[in-house]
C-alpha atoms as a PDB file:
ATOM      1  CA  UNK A   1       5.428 -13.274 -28.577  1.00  0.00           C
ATOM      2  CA  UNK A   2       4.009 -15.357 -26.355  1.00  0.00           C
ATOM      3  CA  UNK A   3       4.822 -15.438 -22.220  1.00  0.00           C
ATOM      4  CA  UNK A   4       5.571 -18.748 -20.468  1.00  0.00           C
ATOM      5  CA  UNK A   5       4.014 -18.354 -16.506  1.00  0.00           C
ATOM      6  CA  UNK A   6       5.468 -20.641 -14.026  1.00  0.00           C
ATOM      7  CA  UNK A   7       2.697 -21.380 -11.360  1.00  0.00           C
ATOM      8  CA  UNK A   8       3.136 -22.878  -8.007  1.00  0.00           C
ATOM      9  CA  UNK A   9      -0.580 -23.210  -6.183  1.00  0.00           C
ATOM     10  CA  UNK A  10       0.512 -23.002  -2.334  1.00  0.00           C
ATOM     11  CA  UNK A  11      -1.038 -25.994  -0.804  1.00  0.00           C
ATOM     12  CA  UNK A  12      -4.321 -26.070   1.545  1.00  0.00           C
ATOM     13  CA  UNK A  13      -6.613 -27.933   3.955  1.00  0.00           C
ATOM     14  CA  UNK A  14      -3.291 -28.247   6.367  1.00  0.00           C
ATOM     15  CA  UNK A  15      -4.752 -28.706   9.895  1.00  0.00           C
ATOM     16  CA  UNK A  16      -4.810 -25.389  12.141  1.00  0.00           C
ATOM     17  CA  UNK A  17      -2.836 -26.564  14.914  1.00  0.00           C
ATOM     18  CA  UNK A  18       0.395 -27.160  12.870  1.00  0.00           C
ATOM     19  CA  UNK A  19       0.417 -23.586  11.806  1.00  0.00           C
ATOM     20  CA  UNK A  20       4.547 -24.242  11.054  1.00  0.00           C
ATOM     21  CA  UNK A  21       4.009 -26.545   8.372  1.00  0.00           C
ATOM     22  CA  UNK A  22       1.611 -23.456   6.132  1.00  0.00           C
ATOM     23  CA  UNK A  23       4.482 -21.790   7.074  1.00  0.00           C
ATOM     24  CA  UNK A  24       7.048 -23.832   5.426  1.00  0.00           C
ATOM     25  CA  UNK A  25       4.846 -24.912   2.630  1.00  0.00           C
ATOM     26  CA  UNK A  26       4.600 -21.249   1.589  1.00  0.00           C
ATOM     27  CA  UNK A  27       8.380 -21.029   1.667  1.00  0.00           C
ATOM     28  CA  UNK A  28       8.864 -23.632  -0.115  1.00  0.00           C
ATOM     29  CA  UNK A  29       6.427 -22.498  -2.686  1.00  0.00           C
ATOM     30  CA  UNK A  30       7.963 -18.944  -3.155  1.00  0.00           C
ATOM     31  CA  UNK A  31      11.867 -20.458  -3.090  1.00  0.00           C
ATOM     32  CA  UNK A  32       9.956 -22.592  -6.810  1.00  0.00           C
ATOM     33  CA  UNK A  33       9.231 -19.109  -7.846  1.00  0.00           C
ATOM     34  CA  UNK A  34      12.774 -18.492  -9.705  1.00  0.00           C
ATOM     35  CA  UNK A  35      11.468 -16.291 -12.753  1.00  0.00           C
ATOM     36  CA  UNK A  36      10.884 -13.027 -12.484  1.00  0.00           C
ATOM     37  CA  UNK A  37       7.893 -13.946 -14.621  1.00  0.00           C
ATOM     38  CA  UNK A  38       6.705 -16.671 -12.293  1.00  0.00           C
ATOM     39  CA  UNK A  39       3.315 -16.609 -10.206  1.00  0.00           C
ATOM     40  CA  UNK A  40       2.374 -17.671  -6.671  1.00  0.00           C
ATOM     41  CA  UNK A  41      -1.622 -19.022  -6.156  1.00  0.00           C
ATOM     42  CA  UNK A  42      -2.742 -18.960  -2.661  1.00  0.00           C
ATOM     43  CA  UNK A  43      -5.722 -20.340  -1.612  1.00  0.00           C
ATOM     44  CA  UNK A  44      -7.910 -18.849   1.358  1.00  0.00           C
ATOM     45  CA  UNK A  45      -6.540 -15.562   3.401  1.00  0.00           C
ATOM     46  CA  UNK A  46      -4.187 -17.758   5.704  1.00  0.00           C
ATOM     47  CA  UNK A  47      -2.145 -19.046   2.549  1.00  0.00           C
ATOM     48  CA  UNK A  48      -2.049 -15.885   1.049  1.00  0.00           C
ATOM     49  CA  UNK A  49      -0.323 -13.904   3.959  1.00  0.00           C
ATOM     50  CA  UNK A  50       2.278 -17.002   4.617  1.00  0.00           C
ATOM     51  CA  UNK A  51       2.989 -16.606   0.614  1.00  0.00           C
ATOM     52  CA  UNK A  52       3.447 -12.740   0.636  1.00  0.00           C
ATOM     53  CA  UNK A  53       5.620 -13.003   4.086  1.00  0.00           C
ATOM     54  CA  UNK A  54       7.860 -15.958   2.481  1.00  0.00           C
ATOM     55  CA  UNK A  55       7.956 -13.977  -0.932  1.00  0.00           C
ATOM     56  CA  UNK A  56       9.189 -10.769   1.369  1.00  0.00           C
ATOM     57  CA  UNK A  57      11.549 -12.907   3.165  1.00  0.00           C
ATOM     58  CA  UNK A  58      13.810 -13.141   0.037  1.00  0.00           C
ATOM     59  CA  UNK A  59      13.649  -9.673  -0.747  1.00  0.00           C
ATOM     60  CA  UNK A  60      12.654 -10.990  -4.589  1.00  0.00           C
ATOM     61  CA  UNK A  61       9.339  -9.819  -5.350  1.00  0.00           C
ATOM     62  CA  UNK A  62       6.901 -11.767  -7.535  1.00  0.00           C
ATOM     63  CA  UNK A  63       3.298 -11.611  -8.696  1.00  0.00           C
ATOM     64  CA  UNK A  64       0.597 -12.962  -6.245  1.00  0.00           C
ATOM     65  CA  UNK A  65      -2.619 -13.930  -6.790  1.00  0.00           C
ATOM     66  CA  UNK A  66      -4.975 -14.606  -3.940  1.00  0.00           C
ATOM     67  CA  UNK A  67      -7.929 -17.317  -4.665  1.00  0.00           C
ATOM     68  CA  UNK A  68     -10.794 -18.164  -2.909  1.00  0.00           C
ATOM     69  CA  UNK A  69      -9.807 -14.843  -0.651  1.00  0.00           C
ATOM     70  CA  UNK A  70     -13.228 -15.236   1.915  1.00  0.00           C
ATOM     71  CA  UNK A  71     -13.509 -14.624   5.909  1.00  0.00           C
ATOM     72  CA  UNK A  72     -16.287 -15.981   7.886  1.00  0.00           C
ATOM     73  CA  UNK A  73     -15.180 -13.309  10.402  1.00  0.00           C
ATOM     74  CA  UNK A  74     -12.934 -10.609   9.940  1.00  0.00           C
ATOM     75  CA  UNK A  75      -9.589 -10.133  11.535  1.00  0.00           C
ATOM     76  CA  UNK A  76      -8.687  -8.402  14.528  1.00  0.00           C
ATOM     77  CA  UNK A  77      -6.073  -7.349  16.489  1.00  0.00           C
ATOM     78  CA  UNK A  78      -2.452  -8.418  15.788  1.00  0.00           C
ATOM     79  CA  UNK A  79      -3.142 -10.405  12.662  1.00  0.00           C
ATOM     80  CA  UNK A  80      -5.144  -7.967  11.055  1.00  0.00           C
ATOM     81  CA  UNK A  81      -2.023  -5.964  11.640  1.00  0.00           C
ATOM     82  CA  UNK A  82       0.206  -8.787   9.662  1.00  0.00           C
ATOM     83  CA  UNK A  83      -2.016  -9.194   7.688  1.00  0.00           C
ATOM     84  CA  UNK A  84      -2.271  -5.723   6.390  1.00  0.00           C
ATOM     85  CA  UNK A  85       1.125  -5.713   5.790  1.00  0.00           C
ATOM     86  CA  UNK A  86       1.730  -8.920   4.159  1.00  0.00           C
ATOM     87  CA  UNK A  87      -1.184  -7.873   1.432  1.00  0.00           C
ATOM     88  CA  UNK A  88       0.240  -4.973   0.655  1.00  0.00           C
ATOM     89  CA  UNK A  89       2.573  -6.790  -2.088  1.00  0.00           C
ATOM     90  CA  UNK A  90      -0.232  -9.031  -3.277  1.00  0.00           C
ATOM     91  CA  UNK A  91      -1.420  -8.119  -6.948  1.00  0.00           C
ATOM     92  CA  UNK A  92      -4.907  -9.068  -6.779  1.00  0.00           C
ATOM     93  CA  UNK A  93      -7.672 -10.908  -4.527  1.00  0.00           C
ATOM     94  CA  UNK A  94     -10.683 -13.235  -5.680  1.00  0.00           C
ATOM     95  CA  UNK A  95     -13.719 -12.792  -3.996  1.00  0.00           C
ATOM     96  CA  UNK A  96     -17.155 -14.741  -4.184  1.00  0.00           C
ATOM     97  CA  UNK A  97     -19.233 -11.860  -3.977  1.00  0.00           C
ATOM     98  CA  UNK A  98     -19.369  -8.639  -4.564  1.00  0.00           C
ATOM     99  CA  UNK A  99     -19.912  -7.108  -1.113  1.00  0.00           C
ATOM    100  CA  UNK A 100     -16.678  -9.172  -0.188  1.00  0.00           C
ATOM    101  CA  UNK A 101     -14.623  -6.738  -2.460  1.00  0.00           C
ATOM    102  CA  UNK A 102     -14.755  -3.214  -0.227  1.00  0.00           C
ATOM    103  CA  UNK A 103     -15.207  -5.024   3.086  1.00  0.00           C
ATOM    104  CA  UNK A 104     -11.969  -6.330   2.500  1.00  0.00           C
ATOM    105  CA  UNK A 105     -10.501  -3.272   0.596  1.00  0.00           C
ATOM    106  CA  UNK A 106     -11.442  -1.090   3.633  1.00  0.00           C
ATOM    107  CA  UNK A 107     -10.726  -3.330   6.725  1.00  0.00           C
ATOM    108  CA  UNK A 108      -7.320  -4.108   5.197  1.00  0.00           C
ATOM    109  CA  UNK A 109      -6.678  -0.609   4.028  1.00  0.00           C
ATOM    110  CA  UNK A 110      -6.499  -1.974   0.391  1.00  0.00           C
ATOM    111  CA  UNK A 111      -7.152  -0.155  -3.246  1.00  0.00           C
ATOM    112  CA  UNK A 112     -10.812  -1.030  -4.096  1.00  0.00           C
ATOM    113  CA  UNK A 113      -9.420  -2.442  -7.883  1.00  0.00           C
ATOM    114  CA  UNK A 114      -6.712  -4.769  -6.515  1.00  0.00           C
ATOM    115  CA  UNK A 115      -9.995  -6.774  -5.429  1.00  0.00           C
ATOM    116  CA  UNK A 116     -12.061  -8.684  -8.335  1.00  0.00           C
ATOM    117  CA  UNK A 117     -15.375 -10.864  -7.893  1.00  0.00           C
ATOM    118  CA  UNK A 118     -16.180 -13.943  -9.799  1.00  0.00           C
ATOM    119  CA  UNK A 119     -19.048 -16.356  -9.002  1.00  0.00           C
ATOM    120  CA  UNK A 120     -17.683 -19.748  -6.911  1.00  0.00           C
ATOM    121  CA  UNK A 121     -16.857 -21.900  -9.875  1.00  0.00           C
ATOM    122  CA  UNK A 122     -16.703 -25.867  -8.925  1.00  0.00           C
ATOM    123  CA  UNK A 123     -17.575 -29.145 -11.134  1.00  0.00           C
ATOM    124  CA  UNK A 124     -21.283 -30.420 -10.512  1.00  0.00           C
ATOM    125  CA  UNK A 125     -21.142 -32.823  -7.901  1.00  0.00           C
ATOM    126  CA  UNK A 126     -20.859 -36.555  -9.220  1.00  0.00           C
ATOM    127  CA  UNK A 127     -24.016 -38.914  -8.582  1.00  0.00           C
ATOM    128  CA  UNK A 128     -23.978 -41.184  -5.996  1.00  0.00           C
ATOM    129  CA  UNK A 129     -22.103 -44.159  -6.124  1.00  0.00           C
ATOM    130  CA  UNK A 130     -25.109 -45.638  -4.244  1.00  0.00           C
ATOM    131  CA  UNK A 131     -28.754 -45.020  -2.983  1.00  0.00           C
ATOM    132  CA  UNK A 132     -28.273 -44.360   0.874  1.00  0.00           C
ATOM    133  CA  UNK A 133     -31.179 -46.523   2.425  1.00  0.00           C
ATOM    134  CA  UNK A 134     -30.790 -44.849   5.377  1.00  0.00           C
ATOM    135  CA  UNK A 135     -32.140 -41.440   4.194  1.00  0.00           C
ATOM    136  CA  UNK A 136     -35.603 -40.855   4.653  1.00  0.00           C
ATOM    137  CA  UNK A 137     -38.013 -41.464   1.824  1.00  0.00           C
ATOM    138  CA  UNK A 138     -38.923 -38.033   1.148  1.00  0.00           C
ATOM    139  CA  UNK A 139     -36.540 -34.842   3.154  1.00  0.00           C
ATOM    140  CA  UNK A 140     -35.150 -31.350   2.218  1.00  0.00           C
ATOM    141  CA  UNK A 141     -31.451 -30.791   3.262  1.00  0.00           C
ATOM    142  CA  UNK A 142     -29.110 -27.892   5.044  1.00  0.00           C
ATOM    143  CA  UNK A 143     -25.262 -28.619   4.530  1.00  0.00           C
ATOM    144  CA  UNK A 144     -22.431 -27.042   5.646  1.00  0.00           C
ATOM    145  CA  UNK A 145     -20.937 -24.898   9.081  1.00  0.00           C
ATOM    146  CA  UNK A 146     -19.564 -21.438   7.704  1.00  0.00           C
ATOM    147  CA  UNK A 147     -21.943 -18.515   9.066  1.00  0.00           C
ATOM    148  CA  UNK A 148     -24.960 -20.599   9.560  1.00  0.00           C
ATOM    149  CA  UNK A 149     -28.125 -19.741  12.001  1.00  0.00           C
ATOM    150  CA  UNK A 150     -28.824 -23.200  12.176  1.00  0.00           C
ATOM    151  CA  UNK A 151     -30.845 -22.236  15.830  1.00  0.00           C
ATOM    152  CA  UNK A 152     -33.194 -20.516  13.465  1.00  0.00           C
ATOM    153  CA  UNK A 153     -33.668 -23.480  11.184  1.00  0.00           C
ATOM    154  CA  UNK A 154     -34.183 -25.535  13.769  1.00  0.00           C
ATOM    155  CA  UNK A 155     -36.773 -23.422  15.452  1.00  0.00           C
ATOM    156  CA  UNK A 156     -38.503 -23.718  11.753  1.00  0.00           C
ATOM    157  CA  UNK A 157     -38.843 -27.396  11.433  1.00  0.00           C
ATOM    158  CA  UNK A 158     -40.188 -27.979  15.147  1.00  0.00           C
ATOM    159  CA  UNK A 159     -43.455 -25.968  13.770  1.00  0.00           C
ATOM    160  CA  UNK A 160     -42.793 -28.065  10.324  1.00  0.00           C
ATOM    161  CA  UNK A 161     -43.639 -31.343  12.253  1.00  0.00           C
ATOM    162  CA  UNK A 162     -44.679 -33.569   8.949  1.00  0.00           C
ATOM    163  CA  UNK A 163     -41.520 -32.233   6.714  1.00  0.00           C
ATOM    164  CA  UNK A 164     -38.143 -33.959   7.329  1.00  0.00           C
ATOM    165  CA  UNK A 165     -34.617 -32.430   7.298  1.00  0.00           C
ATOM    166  CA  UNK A 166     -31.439 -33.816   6.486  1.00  0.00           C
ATOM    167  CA  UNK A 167     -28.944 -31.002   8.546  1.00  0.00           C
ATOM    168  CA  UNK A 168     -25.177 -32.058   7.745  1.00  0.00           C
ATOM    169  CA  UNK A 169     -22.997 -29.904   9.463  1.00  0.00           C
ATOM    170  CA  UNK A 170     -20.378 -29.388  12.497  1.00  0.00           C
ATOM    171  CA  UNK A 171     -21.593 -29.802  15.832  1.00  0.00           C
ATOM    172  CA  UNK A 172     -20.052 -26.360  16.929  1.00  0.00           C
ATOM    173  CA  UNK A 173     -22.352 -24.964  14.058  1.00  0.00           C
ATOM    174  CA  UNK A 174     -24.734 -26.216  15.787  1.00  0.00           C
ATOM    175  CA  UNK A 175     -24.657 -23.900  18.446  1.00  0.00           C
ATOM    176  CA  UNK A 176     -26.146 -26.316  21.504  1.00  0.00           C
ATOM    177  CA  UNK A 177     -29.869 -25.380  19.698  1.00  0.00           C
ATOM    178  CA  UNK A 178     -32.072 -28.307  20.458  1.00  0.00           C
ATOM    179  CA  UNK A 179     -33.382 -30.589  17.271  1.00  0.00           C
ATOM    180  CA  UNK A 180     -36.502 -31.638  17.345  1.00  0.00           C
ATOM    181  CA  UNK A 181     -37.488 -35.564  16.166  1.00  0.00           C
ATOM    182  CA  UNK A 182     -37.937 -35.199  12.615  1.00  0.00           C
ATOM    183  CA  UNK A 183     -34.516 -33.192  12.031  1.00  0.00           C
ATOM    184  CA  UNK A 184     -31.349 -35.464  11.512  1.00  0.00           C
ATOM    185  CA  UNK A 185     -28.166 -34.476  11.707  1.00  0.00           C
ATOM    186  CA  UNK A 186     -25.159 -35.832  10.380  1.00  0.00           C
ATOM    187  CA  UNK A 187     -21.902 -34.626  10.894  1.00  0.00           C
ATOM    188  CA  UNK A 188     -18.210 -35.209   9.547  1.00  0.00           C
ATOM    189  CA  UNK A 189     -19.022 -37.394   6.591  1.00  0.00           C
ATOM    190  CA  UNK A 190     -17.069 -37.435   3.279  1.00  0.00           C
ATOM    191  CA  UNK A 191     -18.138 -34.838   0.877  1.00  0.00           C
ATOM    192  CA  UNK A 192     -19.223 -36.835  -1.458  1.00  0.00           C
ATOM    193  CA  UNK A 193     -21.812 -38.410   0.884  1.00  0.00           C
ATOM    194  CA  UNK A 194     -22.817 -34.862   1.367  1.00  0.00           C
ATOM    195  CA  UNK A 195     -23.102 -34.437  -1.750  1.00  0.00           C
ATOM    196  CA  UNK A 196     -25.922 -37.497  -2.038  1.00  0.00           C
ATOM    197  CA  UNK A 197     -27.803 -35.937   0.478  1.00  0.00           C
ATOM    198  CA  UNK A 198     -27.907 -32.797  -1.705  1.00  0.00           C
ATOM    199  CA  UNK A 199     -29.417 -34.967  -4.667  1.00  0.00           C
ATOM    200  CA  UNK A 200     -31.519 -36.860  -2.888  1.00  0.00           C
ATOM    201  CA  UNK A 201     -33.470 -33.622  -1.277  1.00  0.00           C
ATOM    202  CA  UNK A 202     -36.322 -31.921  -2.183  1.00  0.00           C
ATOM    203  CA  UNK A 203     -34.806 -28.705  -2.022  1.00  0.00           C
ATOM    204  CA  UNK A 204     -31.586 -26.758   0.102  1.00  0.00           C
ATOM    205  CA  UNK A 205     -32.013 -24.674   2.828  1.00  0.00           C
ATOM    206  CA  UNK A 206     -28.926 -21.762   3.620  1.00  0.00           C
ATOM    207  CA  UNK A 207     -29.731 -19.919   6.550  1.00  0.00           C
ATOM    208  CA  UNK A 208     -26.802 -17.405   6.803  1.00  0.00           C
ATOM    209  CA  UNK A 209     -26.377 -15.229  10.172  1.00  0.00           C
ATOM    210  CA  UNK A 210     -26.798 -11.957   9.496  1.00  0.00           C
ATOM    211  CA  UNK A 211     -27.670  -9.263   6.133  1.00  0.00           C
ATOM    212  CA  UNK A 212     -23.760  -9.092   5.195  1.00  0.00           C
ATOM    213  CA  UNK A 213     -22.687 -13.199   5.209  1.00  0.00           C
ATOM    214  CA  UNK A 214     -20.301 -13.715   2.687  1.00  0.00           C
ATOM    215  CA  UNK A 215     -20.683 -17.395   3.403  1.00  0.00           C
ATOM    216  CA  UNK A 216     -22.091 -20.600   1.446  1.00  0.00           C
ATOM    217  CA  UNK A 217     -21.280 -20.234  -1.732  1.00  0.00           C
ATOM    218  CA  UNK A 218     -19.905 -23.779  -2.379  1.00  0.00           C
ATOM    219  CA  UNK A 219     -23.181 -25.289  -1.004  1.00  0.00           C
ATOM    220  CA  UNK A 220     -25.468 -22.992  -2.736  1.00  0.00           C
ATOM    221  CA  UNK A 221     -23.351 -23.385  -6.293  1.00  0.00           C
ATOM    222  CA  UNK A 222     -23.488 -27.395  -5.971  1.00  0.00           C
ATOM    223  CA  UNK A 223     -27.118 -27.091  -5.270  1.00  0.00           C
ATOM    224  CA  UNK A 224     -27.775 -25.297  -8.742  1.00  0.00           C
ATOM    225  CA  UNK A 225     -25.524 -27.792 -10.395  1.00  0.00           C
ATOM    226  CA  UNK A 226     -27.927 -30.593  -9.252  1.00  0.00           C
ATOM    227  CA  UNK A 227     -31.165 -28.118 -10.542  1.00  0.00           C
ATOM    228  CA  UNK A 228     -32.400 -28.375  -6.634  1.00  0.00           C
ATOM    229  CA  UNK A 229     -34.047 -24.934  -5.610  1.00  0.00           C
ATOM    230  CA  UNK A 230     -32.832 -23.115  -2.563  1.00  0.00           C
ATOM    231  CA  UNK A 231     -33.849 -21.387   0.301  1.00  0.00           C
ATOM    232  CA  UNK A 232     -31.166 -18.593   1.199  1.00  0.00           C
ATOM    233  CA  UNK A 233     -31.264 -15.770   4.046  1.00  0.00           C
ATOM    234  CA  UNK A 234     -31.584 -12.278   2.394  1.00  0.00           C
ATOM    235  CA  UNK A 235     -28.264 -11.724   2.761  1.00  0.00           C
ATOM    236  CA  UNK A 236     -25.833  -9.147   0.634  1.00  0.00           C
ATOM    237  CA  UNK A 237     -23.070 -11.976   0.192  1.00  0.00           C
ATOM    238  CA  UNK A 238     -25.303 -14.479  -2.018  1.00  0.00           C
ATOM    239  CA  UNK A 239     -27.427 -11.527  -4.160  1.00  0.00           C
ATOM    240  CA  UNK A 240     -24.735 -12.343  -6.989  1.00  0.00           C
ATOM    241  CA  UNK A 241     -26.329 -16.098  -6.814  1.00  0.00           C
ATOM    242  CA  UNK A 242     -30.327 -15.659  -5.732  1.00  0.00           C
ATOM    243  CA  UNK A 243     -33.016 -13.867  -7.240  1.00  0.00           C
ATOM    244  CA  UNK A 244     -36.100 -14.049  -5.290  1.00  0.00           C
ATOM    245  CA  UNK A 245     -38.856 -15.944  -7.414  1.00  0.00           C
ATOM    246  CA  UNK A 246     -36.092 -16.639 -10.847  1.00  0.00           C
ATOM    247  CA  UNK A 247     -33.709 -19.387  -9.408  1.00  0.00           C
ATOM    248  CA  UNK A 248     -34.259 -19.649  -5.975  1.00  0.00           C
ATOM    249  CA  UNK A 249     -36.118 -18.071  -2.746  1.00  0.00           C
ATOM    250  CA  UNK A 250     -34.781 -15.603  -0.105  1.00  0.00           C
ATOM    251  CA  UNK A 251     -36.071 -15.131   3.659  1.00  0.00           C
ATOM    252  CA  UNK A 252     -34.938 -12.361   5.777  1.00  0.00           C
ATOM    253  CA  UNK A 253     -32.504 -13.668   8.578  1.00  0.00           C
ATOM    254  CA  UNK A 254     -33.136 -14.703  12.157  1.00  0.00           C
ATOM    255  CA  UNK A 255     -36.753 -14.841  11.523  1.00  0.00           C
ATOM    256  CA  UNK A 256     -37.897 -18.381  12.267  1.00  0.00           C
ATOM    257  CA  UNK A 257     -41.266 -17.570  11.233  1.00  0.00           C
ATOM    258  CA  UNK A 258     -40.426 -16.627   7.963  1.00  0.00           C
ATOM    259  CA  UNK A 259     -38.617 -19.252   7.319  1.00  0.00           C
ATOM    260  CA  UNK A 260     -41.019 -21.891   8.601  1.00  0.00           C
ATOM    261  CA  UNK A 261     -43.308 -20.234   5.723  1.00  0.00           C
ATOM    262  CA  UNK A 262     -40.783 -20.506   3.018  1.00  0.00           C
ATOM    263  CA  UNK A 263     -40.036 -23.910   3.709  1.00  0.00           C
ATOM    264  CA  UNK A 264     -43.387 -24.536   4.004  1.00  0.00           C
ATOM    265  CA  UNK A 265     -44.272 -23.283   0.594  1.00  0.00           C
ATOM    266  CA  UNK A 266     -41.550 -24.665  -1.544  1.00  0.00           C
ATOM    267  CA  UNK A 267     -42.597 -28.070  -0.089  1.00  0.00           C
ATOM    268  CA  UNK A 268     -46.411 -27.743  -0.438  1.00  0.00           C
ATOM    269  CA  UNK A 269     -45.668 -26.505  -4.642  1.00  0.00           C
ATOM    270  CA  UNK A 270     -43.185 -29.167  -6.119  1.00  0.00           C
ATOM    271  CA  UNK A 271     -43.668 -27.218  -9.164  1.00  0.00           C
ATOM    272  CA  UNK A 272     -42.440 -23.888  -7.974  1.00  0.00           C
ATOM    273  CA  UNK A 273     -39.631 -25.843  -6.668  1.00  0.00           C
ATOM    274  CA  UNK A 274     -38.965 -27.144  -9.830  1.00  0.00           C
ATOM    275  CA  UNK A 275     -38.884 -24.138 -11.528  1.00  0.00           C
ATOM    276  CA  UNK A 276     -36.609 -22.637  -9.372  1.00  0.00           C
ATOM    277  CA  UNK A 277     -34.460 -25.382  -9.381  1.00  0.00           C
ATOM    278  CA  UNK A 278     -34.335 -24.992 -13.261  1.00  0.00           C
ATOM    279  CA  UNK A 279     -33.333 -21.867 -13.371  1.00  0.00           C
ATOM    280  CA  UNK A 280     -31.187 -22.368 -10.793  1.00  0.00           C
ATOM    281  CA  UNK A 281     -28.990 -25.050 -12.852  1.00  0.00           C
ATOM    282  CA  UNK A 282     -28.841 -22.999 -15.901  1.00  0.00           C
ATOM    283  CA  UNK A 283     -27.529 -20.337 -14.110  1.00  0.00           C
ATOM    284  CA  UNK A 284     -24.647 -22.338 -12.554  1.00  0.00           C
ATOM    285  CA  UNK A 285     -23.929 -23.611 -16.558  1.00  0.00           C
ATOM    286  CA  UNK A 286     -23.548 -20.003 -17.659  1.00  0.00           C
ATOM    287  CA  UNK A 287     -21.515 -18.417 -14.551  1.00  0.00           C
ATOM    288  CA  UNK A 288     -20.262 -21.133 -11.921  1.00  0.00           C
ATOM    289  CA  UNK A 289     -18.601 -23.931 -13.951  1.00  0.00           C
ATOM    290  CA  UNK A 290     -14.670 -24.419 -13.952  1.00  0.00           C
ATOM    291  CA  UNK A 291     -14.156 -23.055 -17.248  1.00  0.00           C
ATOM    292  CA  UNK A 292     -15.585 -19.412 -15.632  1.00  0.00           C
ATOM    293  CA  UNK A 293     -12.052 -19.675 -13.313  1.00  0.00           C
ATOM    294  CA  UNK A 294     -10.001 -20.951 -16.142  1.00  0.00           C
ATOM    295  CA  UNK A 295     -11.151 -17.947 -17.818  1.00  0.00           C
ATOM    296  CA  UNK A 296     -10.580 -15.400 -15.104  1.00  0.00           C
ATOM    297  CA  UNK A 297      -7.023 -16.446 -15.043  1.00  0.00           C
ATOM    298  CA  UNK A 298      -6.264 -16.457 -18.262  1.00  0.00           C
ATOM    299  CA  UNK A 299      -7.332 -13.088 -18.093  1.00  0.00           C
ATOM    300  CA  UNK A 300      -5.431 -12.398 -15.270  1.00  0.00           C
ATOM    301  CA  UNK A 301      -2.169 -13.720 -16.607  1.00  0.00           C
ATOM    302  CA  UNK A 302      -2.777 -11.549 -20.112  1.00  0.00           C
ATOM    303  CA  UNK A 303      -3.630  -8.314 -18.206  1.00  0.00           C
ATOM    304  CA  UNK A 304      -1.125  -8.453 -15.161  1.00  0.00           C
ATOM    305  CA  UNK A 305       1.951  -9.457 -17.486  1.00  0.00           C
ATOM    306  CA  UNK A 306       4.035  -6.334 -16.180  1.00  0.00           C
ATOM    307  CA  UNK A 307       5.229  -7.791 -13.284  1.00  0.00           C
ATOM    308  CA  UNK A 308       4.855  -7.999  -9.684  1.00  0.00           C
ATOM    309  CA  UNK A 309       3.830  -5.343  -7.213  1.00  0.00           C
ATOM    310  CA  UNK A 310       6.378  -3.444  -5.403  1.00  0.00           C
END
């Protein structure tokens, strides 16, 4: 016999300073969830403990699935507390990466198999409606803010004096690190514009923080979609993604030296870069296209059909 699911996905991308309005969008979303077979998606950590405190609020448990469950920095204090106890009813967590699933399990104080991995799946970024004239003629890119060492990129290309880079991020990302002439930056455009830049480039460039970054997934997926090669910080968060010399190249972090030299040999071999970028694109076919998340929940819904946690 086949099980009907009711889903409600809680709503995101509602600006931080009107916390109250996550708040009531997760109550309304768990007041939808009137079957004791029905499901509540969050998406990101902040939607997922609003869900689990609204579904607790009316004492009516029902199942939980957290998406897209990622910190650029962990918790502390008084909301790890809540949130701690808001996860506790929470059936299972998504994570990007590997590493993501016991750094999570332990700082929350969480079973270890509540917590499954599946590679960022997204749609390949559309082509550009238009050529941007303003771009330079020949570039390489960096895009996105979440745990970049964008200081040590920029230290890079001021001994890369002949290469130009495209760097379209936040300003706080930034850091206040000083760019040198042939770096320009451009930030708060619409994604899709981003997205130009990405196709347009030679090649990407992710410098990540530290060893243990759980962070740019989404820029380092769309990058494979488009077959561009990438340059990623050797960092445990993206070793699901990168290996060194198959489908992309890895540097060790904070090393501006070593990244200069990187960059500086992916631009100097176009072939190398489009091998990588190659491989790089068939990878994202076999592991980071939508139908890999239509599949995890499917599987999800078949396996986790007796009901929600306690």
């Amino acid at each position: 016999m086949t099980q009907l699911h009711r889903i409600v996905l809680a709503p995101r991308g509602i600006p931080k300073p009107v916390t109250y309005q996550r708040v009531a969008a997760a109550r309304r979303a768990a007041a939808m969830l009137d079957a004791p077979s029905s499901l509540l998606v969050s998406h990101g950590p902040r939607m997922t403990m609003y869900g689990a405190l609204a579904l607790a609020s009316r004492f009516r448990p029902r199942r939980h699935l957290a998406y897209s469950f990622n910190f650029t920095e962990l918790p502390q204090g008084p909301l790890r507390a809540v949130m701690r106890r808001a996860f506790k009813s929470v059936d299972r967590f998504v994570c990007f990466s590997t590493m993501e699933r016991e750094l999570y399990a332990d700082h929350f104080g969480l079973e270890l198999a509540r917590f499954d991995m599946i590679h960022w799946a997204a749609r390949p970024p559309a082509p550009p409606a238009a050529t941007d004239a303003s771009l330079p003629a020949d570039y390489l890119c960096a895009i996105g803010s979440q745990g970049r060492d964008y200081r040590t990129l920029l230290t890079a290309m001021a001994h890369l004096p002949e290469m130009r880079l495209v760097l379209v991020a936040t300003p706080e990302s930034l850091g206040g690190a000083n760019v040198p002439p042939n770096v320009e930056v451009r930030c708060n455009i619409p994604p899709a514009v981003a997205m130009g830049i990405l196709q347009g480039a030679r090649f990407n460039v992710v410098p990540l923080l530290g060893s243990e970054v759980p962070c740019g997934h989404v820029t380092l997926v769309a990058a494979m979609h488009c077959g561009k090669a990438s340059i990623v910080s050797d960092s445990s968060g993206v070793t699901d993604y990168v290996q060194h010399g198959v489908n992309g190249l890895t540097v060790p972090p904070r090393d501006a030296a070593a990244l200069a030299s990187r960059i500086e040999q992916l631009w100097r071999d176009p072939a190398l870069a489009l091998r990588l970028g190659a491989s790089a694109h068939t990878f994202a076919r076999a592991h980071c296209g939508e139908p890999a998340a239509v599949d995890y929940l499917a599987g999800y819904l078949r396996t986790d059909a007796a009901g929600p946690r306690a």
